[in-house]
C-alpha atoms as a PDB file:
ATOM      1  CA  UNK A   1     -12.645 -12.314   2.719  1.00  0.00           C
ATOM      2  CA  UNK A   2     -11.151 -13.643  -0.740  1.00  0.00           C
ATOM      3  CA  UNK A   3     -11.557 -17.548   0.151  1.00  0.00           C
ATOM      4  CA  UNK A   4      -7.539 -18.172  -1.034  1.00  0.00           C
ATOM      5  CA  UNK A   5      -5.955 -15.713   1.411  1.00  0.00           C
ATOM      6  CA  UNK A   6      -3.560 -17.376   3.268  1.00  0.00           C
ATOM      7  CA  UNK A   7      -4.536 -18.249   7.119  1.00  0.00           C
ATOM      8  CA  UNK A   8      -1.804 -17.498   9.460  1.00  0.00           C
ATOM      9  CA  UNK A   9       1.220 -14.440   7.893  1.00  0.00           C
ATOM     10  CA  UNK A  10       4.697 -15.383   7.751  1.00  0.00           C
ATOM     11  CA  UNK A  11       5.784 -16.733  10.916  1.00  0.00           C
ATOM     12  CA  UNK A  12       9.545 -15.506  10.761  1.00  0.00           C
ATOM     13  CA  UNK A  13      11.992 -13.413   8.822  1.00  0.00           C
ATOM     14  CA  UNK A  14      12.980 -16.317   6.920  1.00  0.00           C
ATOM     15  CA  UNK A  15       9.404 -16.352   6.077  1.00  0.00           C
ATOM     16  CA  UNK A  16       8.699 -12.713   5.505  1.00  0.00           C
ATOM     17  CA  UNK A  17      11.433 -13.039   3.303  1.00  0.00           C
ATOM     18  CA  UNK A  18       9.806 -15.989   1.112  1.00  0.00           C
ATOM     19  CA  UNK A  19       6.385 -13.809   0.419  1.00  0.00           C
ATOM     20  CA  UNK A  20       8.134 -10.709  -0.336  1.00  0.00           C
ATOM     21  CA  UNK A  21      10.026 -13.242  -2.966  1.00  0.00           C
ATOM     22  CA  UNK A  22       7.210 -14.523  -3.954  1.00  0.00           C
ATOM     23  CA  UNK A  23       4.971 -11.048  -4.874  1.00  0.00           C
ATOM     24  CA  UNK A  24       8.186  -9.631  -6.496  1.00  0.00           C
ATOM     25  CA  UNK A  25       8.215 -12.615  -8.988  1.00  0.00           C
ATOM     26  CA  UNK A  26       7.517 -12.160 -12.453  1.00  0.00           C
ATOM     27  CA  UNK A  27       4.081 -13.124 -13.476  1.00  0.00           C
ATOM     28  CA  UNK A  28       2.772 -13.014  -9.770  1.00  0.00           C
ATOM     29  CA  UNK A  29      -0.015 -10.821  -8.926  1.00  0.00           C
ATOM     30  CA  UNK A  30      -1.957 -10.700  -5.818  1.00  0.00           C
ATOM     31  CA  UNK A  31      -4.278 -13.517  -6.950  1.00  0.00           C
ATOM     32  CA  UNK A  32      -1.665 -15.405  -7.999  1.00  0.00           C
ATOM     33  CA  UNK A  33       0.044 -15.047  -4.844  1.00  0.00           C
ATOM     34  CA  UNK A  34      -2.850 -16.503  -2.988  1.00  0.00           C
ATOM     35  CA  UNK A  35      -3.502 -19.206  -5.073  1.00  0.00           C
ATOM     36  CA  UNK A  36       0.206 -20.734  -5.130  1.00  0.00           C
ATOM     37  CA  UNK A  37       0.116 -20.173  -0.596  1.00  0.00           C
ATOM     38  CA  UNK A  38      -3.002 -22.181  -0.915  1.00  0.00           C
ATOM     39  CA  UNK A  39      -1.354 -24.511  -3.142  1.00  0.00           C
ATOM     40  CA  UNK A  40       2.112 -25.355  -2.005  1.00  0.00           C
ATOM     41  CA  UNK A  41       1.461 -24.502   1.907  1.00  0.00           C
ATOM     42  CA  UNK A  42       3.977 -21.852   2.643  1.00  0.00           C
ATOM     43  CA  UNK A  43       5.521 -19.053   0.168  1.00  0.00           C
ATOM     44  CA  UNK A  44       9.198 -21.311  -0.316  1.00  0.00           C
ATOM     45  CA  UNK A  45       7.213 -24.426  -0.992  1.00  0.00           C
ATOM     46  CA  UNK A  46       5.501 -21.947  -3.995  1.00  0.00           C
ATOM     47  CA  UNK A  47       8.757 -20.456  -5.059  1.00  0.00           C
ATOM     48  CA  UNK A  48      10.259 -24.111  -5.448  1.00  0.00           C
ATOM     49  CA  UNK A  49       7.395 -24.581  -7.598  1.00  0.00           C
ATOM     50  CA  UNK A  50       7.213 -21.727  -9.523  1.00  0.00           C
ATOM     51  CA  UNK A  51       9.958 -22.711 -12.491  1.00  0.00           C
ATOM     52  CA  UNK A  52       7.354 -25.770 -13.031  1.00  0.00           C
ATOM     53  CA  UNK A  53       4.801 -24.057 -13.477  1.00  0.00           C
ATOM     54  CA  UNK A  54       6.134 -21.523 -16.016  1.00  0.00           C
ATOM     55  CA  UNK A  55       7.714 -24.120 -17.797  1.00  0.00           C
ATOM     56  CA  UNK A  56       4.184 -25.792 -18.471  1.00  0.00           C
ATOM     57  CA  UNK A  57       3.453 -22.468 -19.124  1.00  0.00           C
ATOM     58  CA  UNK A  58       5.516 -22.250 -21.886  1.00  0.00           C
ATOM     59  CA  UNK A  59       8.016 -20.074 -20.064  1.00  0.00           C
ATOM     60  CA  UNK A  60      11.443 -21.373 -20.417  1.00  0.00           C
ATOM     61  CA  UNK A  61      14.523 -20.218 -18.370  1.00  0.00           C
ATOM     62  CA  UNK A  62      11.906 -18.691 -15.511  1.00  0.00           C
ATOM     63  CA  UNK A  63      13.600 -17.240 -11.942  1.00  0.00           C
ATOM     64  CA  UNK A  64      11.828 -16.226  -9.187  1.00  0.00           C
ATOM     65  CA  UNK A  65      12.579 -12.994  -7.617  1.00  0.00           C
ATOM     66  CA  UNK A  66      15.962 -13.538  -6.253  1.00  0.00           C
ATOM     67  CA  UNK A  67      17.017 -13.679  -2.656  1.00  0.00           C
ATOM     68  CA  UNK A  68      19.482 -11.219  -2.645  1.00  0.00           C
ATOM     69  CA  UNK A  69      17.069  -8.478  -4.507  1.00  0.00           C
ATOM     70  CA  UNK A  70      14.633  -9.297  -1.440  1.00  0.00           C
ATOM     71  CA  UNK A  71      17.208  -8.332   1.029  1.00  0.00           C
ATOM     72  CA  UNK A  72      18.207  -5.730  -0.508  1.00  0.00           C
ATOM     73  CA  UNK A  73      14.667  -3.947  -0.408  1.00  0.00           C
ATOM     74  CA  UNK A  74      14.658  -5.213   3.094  1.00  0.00           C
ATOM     75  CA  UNK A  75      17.474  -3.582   3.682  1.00  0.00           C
ATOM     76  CA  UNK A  76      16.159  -0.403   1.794  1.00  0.00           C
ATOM     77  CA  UNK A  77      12.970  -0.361   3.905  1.00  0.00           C
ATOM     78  CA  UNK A  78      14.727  -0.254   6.950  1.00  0.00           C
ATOM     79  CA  UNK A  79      16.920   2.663   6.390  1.00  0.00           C
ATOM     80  CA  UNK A  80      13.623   4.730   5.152  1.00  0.00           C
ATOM     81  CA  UNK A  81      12.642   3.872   8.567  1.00  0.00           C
ATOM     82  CA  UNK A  82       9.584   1.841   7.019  1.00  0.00           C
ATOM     83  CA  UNK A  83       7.767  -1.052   8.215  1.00  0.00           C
ATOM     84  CA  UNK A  84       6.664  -4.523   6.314  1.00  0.00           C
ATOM     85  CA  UNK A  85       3.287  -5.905   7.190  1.00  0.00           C
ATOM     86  CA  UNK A  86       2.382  -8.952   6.105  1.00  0.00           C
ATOM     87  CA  UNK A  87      -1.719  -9.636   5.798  1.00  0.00           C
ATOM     88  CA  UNK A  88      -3.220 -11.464   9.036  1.00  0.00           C
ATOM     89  CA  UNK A  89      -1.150  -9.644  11.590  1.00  0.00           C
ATOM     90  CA  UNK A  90      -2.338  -7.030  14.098  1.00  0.00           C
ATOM     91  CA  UNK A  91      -1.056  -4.189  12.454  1.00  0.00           C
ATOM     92  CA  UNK A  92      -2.874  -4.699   9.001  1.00  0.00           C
ATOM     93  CA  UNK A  93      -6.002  -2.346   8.265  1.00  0.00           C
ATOM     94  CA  UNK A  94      -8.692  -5.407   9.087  1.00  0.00           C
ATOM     95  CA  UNK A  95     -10.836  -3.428   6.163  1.00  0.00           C
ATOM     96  CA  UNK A  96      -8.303  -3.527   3.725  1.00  0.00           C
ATOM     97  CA  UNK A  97      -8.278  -7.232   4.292  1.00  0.00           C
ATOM     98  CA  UNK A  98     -11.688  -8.247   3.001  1.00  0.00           C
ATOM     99  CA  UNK A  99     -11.238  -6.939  -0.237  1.00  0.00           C
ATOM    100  CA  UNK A 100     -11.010  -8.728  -3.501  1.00  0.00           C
ATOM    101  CA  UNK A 101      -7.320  -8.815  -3.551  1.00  0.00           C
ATOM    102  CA  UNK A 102      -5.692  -7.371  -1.013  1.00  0.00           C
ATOM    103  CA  UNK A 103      -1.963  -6.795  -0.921  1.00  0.00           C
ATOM    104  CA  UNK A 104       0.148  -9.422   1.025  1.00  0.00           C
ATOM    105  CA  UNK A 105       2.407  -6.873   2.116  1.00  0.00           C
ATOM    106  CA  UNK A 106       2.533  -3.374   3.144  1.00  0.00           C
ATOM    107  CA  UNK A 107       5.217  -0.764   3.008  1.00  0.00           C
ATOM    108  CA  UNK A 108       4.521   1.612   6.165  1.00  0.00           C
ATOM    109  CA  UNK A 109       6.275   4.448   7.605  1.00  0.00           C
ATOM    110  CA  UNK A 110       5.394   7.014   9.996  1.00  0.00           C
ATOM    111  CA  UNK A 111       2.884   6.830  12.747  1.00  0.00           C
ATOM    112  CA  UNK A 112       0.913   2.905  12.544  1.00  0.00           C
ATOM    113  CA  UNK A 113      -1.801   4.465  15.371  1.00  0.00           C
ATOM    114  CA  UNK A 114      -3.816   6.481  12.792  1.00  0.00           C
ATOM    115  CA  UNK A 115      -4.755   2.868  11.278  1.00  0.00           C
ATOM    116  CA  UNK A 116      -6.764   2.727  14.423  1.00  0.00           C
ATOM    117  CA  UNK A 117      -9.080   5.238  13.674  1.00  0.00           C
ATOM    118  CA  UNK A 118     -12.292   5.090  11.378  1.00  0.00           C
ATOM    119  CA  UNK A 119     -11.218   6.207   7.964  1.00  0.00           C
ATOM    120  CA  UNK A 120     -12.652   8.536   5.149  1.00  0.00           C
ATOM    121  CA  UNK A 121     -11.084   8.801   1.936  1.00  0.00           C
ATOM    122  CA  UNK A 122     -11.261  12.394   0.026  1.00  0.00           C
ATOM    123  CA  UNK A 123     -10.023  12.375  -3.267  1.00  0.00           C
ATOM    124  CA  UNK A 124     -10.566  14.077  -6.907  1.00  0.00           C
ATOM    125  CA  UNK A 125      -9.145  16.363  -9.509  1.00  0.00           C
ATOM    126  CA  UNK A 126      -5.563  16.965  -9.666  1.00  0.00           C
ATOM    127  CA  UNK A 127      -6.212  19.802 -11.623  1.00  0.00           C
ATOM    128  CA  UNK A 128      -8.927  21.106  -9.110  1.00  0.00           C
ATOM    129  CA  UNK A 129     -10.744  24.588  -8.971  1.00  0.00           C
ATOM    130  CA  UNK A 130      -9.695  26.487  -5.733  1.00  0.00           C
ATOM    131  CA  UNK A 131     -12.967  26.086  -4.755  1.00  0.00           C
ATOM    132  CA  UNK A 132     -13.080  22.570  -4.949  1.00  0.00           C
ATOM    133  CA  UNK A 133      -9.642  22.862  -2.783  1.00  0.00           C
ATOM    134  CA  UNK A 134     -10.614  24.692   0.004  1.00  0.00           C
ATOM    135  CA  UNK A 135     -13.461  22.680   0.524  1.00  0.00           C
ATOM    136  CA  UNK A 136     -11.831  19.701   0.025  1.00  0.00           C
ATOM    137  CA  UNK A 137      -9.202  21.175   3.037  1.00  0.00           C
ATOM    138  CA  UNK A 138     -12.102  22.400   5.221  1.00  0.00           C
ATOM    139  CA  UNK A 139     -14.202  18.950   4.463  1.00  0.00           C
ATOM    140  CA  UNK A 140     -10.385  17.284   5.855  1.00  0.00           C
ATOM    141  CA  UNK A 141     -10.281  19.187   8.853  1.00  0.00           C
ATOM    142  CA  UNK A 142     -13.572  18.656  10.124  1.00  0.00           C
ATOM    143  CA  UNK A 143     -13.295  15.018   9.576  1.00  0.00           C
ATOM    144  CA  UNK A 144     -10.213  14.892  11.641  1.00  0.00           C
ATOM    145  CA  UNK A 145     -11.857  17.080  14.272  1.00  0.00           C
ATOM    146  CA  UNK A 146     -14.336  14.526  14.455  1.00  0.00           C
ATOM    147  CA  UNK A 147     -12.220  11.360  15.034  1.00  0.00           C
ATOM    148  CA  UNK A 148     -11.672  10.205  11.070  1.00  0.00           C
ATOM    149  CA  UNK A 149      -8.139   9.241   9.598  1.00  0.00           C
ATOM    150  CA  UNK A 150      -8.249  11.073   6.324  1.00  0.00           C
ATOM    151  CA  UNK A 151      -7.181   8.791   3.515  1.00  0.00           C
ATOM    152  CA  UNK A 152      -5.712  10.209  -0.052  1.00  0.00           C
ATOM    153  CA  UNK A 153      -2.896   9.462  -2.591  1.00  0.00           C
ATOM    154  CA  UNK A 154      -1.198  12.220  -2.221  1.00  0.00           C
ATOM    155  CA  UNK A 155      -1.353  14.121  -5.874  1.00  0.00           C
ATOM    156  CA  UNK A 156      -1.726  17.385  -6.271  1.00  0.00           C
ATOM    157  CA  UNK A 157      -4.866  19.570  -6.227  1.00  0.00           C
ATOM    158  CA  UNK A 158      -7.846  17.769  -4.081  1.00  0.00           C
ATOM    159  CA  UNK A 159      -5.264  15.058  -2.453  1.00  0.00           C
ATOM    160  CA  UNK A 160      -2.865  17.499  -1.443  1.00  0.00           C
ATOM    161  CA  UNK A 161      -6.016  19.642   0.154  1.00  0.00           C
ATOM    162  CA  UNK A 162      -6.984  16.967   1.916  1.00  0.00           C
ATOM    163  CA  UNK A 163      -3.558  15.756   3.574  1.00  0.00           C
ATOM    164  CA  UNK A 164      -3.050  19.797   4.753  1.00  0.00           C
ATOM    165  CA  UNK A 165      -6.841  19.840   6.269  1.00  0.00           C
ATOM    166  CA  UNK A 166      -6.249  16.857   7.885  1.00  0.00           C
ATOM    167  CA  UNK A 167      -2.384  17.148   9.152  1.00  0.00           C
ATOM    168  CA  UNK A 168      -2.965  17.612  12.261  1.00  0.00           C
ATOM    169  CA  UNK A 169      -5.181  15.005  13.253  1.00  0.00           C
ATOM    170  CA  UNK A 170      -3.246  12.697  11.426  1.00  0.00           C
ATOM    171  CA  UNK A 171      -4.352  11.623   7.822  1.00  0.00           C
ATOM    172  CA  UNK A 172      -2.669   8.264   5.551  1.00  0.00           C
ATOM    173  CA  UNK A 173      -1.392   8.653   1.948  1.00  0.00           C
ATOM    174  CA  UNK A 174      -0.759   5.747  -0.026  1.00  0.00           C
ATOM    175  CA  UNK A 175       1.409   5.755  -2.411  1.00  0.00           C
ATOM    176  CA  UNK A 176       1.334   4.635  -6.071  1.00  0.00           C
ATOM    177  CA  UNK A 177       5.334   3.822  -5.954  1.00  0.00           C
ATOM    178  CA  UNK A 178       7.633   2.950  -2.334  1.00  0.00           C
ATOM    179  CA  UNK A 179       7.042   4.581   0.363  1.00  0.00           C
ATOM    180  CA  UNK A 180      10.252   6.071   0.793  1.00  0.00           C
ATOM    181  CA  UNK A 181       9.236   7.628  -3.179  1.00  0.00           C
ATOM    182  CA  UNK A 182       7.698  11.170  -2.623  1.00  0.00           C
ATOM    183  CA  UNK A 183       5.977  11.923  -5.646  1.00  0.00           C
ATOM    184  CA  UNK A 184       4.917  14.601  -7.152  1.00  0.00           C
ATOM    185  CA  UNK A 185       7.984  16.537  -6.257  1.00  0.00           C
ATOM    186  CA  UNK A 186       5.868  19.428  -5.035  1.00  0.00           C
ATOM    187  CA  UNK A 187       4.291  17.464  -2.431  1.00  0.00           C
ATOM    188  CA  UNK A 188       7.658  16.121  -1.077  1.00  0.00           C
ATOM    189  CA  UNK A 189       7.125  18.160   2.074  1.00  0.00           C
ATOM    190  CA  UNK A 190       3.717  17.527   2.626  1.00  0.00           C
ATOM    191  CA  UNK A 191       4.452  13.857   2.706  1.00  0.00           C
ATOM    192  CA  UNK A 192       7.610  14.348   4.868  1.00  0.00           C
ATOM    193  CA  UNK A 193       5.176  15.763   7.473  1.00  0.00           C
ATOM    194  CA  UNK A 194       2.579  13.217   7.241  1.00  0.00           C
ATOM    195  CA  UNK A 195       5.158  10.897   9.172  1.00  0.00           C
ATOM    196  CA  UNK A 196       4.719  12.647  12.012  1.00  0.00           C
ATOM    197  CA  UNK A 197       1.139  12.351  12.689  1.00  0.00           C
ATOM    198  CA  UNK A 198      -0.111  10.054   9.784  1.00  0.00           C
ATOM    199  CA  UNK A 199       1.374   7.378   7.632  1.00  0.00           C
ATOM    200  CA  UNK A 200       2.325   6.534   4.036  1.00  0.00           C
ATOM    201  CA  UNK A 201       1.751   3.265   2.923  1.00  0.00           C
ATOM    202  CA  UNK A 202       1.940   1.127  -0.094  1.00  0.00           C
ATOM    203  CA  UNK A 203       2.718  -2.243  -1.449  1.00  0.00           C
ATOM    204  CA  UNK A 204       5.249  -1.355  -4.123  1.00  0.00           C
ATOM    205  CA  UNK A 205       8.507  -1.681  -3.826  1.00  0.00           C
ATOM    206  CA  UNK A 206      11.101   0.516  -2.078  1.00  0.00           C
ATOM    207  CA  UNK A 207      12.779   2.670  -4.328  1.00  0.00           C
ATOM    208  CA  UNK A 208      10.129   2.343  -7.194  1.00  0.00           C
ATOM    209  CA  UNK A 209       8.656   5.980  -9.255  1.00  0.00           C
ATOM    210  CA  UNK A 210       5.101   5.603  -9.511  1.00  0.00           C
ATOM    211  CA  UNK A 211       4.049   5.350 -13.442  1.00  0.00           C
ATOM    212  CA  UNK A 212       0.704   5.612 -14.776  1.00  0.00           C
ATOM    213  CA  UNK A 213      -0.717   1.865 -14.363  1.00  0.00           C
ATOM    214  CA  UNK A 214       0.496   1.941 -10.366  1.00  0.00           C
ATOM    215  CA  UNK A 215      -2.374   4.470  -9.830  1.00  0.00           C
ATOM    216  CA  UNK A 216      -5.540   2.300 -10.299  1.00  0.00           C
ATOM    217  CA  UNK A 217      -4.119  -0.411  -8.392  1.00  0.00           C
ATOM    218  CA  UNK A 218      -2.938   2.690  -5.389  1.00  0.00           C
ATOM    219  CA  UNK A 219      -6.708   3.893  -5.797  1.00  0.00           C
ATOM    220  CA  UNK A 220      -8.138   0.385  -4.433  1.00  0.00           C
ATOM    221  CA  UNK A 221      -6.135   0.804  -1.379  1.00  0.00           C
ATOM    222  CA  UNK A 222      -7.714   3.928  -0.881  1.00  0.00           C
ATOM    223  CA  UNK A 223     -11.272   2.199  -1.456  1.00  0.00           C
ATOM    224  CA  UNK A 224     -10.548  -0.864   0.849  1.00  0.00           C
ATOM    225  CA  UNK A 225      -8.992   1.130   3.651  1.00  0.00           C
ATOM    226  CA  UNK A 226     -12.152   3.309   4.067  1.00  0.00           C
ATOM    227  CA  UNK A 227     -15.854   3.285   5.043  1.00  0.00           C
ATOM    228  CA  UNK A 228     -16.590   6.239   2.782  1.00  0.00           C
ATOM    229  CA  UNK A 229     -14.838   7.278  -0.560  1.00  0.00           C
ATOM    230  CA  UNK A 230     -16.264  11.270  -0.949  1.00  0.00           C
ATOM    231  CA  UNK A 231     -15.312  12.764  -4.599  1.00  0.00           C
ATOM    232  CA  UNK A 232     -14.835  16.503  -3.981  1.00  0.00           C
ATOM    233  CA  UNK A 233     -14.713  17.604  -7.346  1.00  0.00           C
ATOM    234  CA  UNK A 234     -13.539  15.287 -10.709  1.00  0.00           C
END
């Protein structure tokens, strides 16, 4: 594990609160995030900080993520029915945790068992060969069949193959924008149904469209969540 992630997760909503300030504010990254914990003890001892620091920076006039715009995606998160983990408690994917930089926080909705099971990702072309996407559905299914939580990002062609092939065992898409985003619009359904079995998850947040630089950062969630990454066809 990264040697700066923080020991214990937030301890209370107050708390929870603070790091979901704190990973919202401008110029924070996951590092970053880690770093200032280590630093300053608890996430409101690092957002006190933070207009310091960007000062010696060179940053004049820096704010932290404000209070209110944390509640409010609190707020947003709950109406979606979705659920904020916080690194170092039970419900976080233990996997996901030893990688360089692991989110802080997870968006979640839908069913948190599946994150029980041993997980494959499938993933590959969006513009796949229907080939390529019946195997990649077939592939799914028998990995379900055999105990696996089938991991994706829910895009069309060899994603989207892989969520249906997988459905009914359950199978996780995480998202390159919130949770409560479904994206592309063609898949809408498909990721309304993976609540019931599966689970969307992501660390952006609520309310956000995915854009092109969220993907790469989505696809190492994908990575860190599974024992295998298989590339059906790229």
């Amino acid at each position: 594990m990264f040697s700066l992630h923080p020991l214990t997760p937030p301890l209370n909503e107050e708390e929870r609160l603070s790091w979901l300030r704190l990973i919202r504010s401008r110029k924070v990254g996951t590092q970053t995030f880690y770093r200032l914990l280590k630093d300053h003890g608890t996430a409101s001892g690092a957002l006190d900080a933070l207009p310091g620091i960007a000062t010696k920076a060179g940053i004049e006039g820096y704010q932290s993520f404000s209070q209110r715009a944390a509640s409010a995606e609190l707020r947003a998160g709950r109406i979606a029915g979705a659920r904020l983990i916080a690194i170092g408690e039970q419900a976080y994917p233990p996997a996901l945790a030893e990688i360089r930089d692991p989110p802080p926080l997870l968006w979640m909705i839908g069913n948190e068992q599946v994150l029980a099971r041993p997980m494959i990702a499938l993933v590959g072309a969006r513009n796949a060969s229907s080939l390529a996407t019946r195997m990649a559905r077939r592939l799914a299914a028998e990995l379900a069949d055999a105990g696996f939580a089938v991991v994706s990002g829910l895009a069309r062609g060899i994603d989207a193959a892989a969520h249906l092939g997988a459905l009914d065992g359950g199978t996780i898409a995480v998202m390159g924008g919130g949770v409560d985003m479904l994206y592309p619009a063609e898949n809408a359904d498909l990721g309304r149904r993976i609540e019931a079995t599966g689970l969307r998850l992501g660390e952006a947040p609520m309310g956000l469209q995915p854009r092109a630089r969220d993907f790469p950062r989505r696809n190492r969630i994908v990575s860190g969540l599974s024992h295998a990454v298989v590339v059906v066809e790229a």
